[in-house]
C-alpha atoms as a PDB file:
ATOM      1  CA  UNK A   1      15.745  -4.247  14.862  1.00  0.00           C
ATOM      2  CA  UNK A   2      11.962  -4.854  15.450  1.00  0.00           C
ATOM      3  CA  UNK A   3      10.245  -6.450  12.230  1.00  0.00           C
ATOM      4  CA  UNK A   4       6.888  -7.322  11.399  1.00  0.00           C
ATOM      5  CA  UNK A   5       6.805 -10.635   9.267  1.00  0.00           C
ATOM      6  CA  UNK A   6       4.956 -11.677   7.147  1.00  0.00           C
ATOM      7  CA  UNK A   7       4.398 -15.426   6.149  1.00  0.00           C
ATOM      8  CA  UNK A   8       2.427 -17.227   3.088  1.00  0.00           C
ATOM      9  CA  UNK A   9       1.051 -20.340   4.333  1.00  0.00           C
ATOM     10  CA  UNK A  10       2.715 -23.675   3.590  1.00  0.00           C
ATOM     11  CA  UNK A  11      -0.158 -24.826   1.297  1.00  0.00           C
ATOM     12  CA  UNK A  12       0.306 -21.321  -0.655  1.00  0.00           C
ATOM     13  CA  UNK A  13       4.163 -21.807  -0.889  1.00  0.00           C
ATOM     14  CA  UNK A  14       3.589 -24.651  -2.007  1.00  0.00           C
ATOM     15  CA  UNK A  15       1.508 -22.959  -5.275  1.00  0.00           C
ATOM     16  CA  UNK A  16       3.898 -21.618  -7.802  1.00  0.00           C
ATOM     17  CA  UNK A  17       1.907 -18.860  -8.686  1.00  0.00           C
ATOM     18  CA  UNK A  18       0.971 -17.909  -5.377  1.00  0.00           C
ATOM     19  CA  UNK A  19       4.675 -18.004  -4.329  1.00  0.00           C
ATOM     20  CA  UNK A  20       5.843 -16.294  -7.413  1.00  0.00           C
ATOM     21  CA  UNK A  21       2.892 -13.391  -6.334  1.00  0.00           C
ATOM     22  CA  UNK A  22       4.399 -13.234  -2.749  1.00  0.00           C
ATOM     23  CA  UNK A  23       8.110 -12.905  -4.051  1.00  0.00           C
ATOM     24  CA  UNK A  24       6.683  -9.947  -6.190  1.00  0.00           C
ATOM     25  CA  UNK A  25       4.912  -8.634  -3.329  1.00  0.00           C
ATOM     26  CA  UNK A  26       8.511  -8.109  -1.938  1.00  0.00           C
ATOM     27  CA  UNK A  27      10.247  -6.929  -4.663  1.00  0.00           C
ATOM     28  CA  UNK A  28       7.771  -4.485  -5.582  1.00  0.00           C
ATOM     29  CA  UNK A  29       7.646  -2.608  -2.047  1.00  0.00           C
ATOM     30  CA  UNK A  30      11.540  -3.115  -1.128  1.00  0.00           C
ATOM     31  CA  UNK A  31      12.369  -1.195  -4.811  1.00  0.00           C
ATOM     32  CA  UNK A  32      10.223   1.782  -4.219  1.00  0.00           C
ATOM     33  CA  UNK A  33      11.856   3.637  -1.490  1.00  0.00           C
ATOM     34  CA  UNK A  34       9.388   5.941  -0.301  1.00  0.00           C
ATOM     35  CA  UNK A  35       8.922   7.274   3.269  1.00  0.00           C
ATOM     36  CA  UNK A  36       5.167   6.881   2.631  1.00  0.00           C
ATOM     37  CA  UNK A  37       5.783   2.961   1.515  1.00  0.00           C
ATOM     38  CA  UNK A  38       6.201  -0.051   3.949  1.00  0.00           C
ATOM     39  CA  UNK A  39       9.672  -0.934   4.036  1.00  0.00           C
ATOM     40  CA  UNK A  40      11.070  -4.131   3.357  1.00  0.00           C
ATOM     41  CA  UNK A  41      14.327  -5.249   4.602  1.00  0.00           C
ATOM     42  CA  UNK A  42      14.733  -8.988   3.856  1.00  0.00           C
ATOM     43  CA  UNK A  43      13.170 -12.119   2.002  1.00  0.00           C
ATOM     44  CA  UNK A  44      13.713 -15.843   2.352  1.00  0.00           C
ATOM     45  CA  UNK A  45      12.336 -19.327   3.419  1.00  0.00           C
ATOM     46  CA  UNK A  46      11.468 -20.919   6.374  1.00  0.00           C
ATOM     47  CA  UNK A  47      13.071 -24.456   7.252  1.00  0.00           C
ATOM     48  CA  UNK A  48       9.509 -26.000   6.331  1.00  0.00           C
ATOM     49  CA  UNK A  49       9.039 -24.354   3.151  1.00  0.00           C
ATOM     50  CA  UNK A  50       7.453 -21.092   3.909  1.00  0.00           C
ATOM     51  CA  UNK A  51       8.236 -17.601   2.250  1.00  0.00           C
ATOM     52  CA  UNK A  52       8.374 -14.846   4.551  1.00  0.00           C
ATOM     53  CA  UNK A  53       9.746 -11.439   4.324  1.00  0.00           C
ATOM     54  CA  UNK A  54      10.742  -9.173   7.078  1.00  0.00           C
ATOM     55  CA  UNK A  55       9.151  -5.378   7.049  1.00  0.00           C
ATOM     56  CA  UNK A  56       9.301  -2.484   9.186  1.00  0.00           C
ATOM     57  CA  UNK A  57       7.449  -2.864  12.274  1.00  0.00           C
ATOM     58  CA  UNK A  58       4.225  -0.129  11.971  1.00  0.00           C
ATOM     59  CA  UNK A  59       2.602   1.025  15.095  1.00  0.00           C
ATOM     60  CA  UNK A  60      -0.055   2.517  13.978  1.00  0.00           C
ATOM     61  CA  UNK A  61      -3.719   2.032  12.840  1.00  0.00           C
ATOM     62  CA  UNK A  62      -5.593   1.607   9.447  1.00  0.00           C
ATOM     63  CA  UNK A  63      -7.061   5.020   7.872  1.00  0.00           C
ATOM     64  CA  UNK A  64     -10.258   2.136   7.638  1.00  0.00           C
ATOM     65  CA  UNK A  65     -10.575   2.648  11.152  1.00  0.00           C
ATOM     66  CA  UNK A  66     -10.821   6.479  10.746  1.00  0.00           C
ATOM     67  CA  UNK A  67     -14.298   5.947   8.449  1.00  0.00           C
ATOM     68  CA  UNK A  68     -16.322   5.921  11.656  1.00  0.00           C
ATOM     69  CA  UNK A  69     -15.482   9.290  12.662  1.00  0.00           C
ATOM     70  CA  UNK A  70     -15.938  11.069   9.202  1.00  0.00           C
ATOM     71  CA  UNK A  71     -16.523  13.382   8.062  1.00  0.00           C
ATOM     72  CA  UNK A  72     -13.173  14.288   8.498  1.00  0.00           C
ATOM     73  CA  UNK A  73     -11.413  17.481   8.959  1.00  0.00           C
ATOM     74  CA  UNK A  74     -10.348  18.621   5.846  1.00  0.00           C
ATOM     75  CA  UNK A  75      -6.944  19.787   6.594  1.00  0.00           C
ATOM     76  CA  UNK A  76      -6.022  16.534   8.082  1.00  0.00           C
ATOM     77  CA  UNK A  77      -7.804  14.210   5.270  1.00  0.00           C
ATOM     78  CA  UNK A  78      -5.442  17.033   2.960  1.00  0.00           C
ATOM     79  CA  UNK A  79      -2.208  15.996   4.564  1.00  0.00           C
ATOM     80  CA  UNK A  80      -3.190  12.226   4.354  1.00  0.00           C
ATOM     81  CA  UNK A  81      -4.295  11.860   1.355  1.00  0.00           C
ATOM     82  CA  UNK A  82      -0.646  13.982   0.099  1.00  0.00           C
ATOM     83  CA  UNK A  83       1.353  11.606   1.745  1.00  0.00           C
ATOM     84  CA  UNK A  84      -0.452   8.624  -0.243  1.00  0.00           C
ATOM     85  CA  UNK A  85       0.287  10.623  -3.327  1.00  0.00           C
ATOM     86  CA  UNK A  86       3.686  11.040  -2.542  1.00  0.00           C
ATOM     87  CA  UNK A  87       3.849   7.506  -1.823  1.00  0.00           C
ATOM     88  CA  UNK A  88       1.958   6.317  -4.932  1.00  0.00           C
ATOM     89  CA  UNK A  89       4.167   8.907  -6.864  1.00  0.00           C
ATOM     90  CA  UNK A  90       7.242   6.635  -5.770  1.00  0.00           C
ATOM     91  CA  UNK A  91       5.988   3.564  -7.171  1.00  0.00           C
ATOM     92  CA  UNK A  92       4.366   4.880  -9.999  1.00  0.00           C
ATOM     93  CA  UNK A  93       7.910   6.121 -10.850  1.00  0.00           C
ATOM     94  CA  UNK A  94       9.518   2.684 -10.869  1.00  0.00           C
ATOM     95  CA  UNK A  95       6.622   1.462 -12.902  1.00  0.00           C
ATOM     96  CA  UNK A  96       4.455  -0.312  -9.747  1.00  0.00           C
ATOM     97  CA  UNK A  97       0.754   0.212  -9.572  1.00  0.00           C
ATOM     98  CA  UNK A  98      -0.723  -0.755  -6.277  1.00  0.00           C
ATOM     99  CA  UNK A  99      -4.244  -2.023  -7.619  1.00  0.00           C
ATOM    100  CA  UNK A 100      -5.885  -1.993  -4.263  1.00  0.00           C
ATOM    101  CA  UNK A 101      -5.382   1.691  -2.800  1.00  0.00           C
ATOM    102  CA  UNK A 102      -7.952   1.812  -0.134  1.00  0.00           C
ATOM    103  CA  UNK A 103      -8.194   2.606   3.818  1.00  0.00           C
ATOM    104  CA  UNK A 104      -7.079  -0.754   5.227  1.00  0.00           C
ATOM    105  CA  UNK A 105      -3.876  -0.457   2.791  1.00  0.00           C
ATOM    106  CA  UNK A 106      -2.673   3.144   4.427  1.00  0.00           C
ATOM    107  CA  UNK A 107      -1.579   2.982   7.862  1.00  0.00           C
ATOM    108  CA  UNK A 108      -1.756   6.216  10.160  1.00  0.00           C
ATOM    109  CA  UNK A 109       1.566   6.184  12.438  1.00  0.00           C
ATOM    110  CA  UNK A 110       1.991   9.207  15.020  1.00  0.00           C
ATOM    111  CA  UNK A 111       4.108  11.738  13.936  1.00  0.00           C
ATOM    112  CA  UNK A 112       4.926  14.873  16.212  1.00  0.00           C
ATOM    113  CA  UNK A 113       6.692  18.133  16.098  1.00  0.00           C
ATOM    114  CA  UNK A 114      10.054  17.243  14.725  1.00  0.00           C
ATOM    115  CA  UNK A 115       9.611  13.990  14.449  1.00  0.00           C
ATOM    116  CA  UNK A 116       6.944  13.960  11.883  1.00  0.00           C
ATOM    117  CA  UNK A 117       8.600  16.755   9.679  1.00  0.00           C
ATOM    118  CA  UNK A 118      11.671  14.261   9.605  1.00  0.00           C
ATOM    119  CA  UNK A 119       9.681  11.377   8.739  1.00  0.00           C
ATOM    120  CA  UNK A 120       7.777  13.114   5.547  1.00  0.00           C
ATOM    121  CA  UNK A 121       5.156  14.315   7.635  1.00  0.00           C
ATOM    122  CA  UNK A 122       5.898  17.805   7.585  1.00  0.00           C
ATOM    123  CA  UNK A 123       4.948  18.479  10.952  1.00  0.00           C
ATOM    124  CA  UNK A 124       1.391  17.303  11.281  1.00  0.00           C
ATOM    125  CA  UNK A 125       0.026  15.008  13.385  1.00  0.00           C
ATOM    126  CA  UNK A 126      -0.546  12.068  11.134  1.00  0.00           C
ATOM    127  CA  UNK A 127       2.390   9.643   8.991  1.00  0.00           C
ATOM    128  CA  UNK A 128       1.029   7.659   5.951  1.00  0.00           C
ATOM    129  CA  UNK A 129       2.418   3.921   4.950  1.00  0.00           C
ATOM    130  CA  UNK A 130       1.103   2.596   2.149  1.00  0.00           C
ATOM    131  CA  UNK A 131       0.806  -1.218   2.941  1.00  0.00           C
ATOM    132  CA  UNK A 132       0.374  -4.380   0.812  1.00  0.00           C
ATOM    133  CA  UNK A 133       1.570  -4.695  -2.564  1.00  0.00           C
ATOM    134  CA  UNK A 134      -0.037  -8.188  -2.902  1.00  0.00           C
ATOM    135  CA  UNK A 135      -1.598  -7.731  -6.080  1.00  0.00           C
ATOM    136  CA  UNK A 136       0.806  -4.886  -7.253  1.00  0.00           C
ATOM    137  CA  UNK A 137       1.559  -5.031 -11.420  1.00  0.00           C
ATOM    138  CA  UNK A 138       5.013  -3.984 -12.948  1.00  0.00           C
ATOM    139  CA  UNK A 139       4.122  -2.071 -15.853  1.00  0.00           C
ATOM    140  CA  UNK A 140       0.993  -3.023 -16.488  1.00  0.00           C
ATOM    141  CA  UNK A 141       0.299  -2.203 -20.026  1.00  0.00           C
ATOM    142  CA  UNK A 142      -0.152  -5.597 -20.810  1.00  0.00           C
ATOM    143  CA  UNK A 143      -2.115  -6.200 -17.608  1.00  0.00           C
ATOM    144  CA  UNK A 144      -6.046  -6.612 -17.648  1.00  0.00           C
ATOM    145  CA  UNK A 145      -6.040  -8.406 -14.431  1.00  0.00           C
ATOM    146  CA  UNK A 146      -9.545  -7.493 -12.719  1.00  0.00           C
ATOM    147  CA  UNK A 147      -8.023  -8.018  -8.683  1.00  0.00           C
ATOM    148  CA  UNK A 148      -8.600  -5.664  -6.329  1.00  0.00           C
ATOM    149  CA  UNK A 149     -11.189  -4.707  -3.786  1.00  0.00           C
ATOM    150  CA  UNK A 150     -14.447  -4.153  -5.969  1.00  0.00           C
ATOM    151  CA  UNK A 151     -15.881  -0.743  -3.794  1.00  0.00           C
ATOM    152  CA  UNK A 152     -12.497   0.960  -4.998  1.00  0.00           C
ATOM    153  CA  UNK A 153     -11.657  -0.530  -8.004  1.00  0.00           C
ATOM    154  CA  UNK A 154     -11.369   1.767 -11.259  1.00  0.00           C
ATOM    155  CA  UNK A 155     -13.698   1.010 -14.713  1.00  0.00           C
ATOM    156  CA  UNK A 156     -10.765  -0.070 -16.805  1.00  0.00           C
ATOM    157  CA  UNK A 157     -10.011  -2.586 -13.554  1.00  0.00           C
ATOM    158  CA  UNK A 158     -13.449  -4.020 -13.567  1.00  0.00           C
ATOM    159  CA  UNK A 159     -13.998  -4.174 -17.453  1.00  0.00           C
ATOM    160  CA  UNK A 160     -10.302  -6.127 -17.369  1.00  0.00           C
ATOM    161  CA  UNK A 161      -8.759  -3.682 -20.173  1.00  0.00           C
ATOM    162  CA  UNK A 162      -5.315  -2.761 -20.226  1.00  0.00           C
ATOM    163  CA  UNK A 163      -4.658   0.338 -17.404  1.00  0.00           C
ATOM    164  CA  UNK A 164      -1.765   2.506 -15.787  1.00  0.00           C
ATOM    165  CA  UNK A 165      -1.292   4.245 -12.551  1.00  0.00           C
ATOM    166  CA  UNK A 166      -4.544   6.162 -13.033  1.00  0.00           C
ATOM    167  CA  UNK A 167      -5.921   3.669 -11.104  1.00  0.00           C
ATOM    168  CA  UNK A 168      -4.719   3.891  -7.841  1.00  0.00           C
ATOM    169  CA  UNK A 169      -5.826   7.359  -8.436  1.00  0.00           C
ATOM    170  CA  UNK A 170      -9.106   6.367  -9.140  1.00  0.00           C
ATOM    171  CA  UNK A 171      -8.965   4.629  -5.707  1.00  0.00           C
ATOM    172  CA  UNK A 172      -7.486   6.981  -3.738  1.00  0.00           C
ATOM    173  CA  UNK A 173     -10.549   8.973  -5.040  1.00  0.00           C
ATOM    174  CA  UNK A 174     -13.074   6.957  -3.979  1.00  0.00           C
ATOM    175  CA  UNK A 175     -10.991   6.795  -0.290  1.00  0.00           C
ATOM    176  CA  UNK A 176     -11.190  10.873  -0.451  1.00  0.00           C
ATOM    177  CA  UNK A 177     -14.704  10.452  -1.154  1.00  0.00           C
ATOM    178  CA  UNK A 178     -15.415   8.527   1.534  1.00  0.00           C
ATOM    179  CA  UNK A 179     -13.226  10.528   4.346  1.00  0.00           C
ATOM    180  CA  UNK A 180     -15.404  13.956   3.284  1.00  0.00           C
ATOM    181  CA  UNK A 181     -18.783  12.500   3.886  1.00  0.00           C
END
């Protein structure tokens, strides 16, 4: 099968909390199984020390790239933004919050007729993967971690006390926000 891959750097590897983040990375996305998520099919380590996991192979485009052409039209920004809640739903489920829920982190994949209503997009035009789980928590309670992308990120995010999956709510927001005008 035809993978992307994705590779920490041998000077990151090399970090243990870096390495320990990437490991999580995987585990997070490979335990949500979610149409709408990035699938992950295998983790290991190169012969020179590298971590790398292996993830489905996503021909497609960023939602970022879509900002240009906005506003957009309202019954497609609809179906998006209800696959990324689907998605989110998922995680949130298994206790995973994303943190950094924005357009370069959903990825717009083709989806026709059939096609698309197998795939979860029930027929329209556009499929929604939710991508990189980089700086994902596991039940973040405890969490007051202030990482993210600062144009998206919630108040409880920024002020670094303790949040939940309202965040990547928050996010997806401001993403909404930014499609309608």
């Amino acid at each position: 099968r035809r993978v992307a891959l994705k590779i920490l750097r041998i000077e990151a590897s090399e970090d243990p909390q870096q390495a320990a983040q990437f490991r999580e990375e995987a585990r997070a996305a490979s335990r949500i199984g979610s149409p709408n998520i990035v699938e992950i099919f295998d983790f290991g380590e190169l012969p020179d020390g590298r971590l790398m996991f292996a993830m489905e192979l996503l021909n497609g485009h960023g939602l970022d790239t879509e900002l240009d052409k906005c506003p957009m039209e309202q019954g497609r920004m609809i179906g998006i933004l209800r696959q990324v809640c689907k998605g989110l739903a998922a995680a949130h489920e298994v206790g995973i919050i994303h943190r950094d829920v924005k357009p370069d982190n959903i990825i717009l994949l083709a989806a026709h007729g059939a096609v698309g209503a197998a795939n979860g997009a029930g027929g329209r035009n556009d499929r929604v993967k939710v991508v990189d789980f980089g700086i994902a928590t596991i039940n973040a309670e405890a969490d007051t971690g202030a990482a993210g992308t600062p144009h998206y990120m919630a108040p409880e995010q920024v002020l670094g006390i303790p949040f939940d999956g309202r965040l990547d709510m928050y996010s997806l927001g401001c993403t909404a926000y930014e499609l309608l005008v």
